[in-house]
Protein backbone atom coordinates (compact mmCIF):
# COMPACT_ATOMS: atom_id res chain seq x y z
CA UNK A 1 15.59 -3.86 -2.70
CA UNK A 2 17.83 -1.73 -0.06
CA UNK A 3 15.93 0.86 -0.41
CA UNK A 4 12.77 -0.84 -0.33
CA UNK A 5 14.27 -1.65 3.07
CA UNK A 6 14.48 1.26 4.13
CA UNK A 7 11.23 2.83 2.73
CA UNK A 8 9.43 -0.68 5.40
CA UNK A 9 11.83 0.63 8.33
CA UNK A 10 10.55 3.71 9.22
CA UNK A 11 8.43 4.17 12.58
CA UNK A 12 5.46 5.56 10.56
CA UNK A 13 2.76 3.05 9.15
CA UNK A 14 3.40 2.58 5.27
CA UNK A 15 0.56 1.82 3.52
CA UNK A 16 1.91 -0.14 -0.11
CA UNK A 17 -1.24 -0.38 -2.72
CA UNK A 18 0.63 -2.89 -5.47
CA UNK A 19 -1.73 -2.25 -8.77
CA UNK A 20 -0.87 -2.68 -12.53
CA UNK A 21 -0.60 0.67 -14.52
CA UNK A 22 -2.58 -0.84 -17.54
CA UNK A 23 -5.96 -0.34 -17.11
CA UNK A 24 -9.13 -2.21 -18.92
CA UNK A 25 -12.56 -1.94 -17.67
CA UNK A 26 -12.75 -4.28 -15.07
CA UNK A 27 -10.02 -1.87 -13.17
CA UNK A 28 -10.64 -0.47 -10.14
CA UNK A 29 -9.27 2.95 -9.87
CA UNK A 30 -7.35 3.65 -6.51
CA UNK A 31 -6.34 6.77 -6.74
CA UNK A 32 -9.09 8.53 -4.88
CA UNK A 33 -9.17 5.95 -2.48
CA UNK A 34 -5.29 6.17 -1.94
CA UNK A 35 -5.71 10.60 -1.98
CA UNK A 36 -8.11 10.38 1.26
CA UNK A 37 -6.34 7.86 3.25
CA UNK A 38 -2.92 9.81 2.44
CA UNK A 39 -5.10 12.78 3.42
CA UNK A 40 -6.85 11.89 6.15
CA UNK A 41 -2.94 10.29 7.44
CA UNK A 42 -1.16 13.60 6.80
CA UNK A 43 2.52 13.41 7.93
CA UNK A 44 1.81 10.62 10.82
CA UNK A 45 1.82 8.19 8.05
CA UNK A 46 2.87 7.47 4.51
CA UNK A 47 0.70 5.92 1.09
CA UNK A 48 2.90 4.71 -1.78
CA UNK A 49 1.48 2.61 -5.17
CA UNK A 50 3.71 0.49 -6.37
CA UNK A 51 3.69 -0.68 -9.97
CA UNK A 52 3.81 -4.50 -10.31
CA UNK A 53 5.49 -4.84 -13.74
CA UNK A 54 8.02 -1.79 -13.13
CA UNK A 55 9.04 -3.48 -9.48
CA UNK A 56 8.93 -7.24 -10.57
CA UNK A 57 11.29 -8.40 -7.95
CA UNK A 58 9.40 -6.44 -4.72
CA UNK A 59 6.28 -8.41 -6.75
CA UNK A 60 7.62 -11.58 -7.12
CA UNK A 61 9.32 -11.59 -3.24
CA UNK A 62 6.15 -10.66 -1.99
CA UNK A 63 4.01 -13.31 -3.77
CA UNK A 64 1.60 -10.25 -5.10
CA UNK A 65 -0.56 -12.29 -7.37
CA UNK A 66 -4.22 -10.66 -7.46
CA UNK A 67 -4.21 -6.61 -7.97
CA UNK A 68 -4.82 -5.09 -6.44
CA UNK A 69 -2.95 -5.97 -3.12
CA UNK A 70 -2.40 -3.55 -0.23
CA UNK A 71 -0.07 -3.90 2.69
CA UNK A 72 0.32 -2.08 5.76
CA UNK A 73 4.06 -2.19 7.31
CA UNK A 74 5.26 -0.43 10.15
CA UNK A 75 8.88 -0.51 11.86
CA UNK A 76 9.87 -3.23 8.78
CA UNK A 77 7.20 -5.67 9.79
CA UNK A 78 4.12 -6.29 7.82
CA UNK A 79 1.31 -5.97 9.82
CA UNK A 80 -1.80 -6.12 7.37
CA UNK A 81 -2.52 -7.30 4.25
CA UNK A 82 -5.41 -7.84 1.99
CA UNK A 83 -6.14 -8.37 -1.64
CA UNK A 84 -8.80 -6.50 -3.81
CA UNK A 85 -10.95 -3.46 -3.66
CA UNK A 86 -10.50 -1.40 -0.22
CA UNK A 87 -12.80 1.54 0.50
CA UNK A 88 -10.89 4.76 2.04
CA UNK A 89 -12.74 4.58 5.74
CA UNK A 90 -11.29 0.87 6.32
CA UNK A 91 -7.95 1.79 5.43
CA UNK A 92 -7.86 5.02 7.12
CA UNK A 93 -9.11 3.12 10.43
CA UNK A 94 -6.76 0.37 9.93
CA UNK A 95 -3.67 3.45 9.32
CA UNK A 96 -4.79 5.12 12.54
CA UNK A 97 -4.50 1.77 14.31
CA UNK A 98 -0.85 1.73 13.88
CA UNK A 99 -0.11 5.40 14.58
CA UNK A 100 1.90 6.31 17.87
């Protein structure tokens, strides 16, 4: 968890997308949506996915319980969260909110 500490501490925004790796129909994809924010962010901010059943314990502290859940932290405090389907323009507005 210490360095999930430090990944939450930096002064960039950090946009977490928690998602389950095993995929059935119902799945929504993220990548794409997760390649335009990071790209439309460039170095000013950061995108990381984060695998529920490979990081139970960031998971479990977290309370992630629908998938997929996104989180926006910035300077170690969370600042924005939601659950469920995000489209790229809301989460590249929301990013840009909390860029210096």
């Amino acid at each position: 968890m210490s360095k999930f500490g430090d990944l939450i501490n930096e002064k960039y925004p950090l946009l977490l997308a928690f998602f389950l790796d095993k995929k059935d129909e119902t799945d929504v994809d993220l990548n794409p949506v997760l390649k335009d924010v990071a790209a439309a962010i460039g170095d000013k901010g950061r995108v990381v996915k984060i695998d529920v059943e490979k990081n139970n314990k960031i998971s479990d502290a977290l309370r992630i319980k629908v998938l997929p859940t996104l989180m926006i932290y910035k300077t170690g405090e969370m600042v924005w969260r939601q659950s469920g389907e995000q489209d790229a323009n809301t989460l590249i507005g929301l990013m840009k909110e909390y860029l210096d």
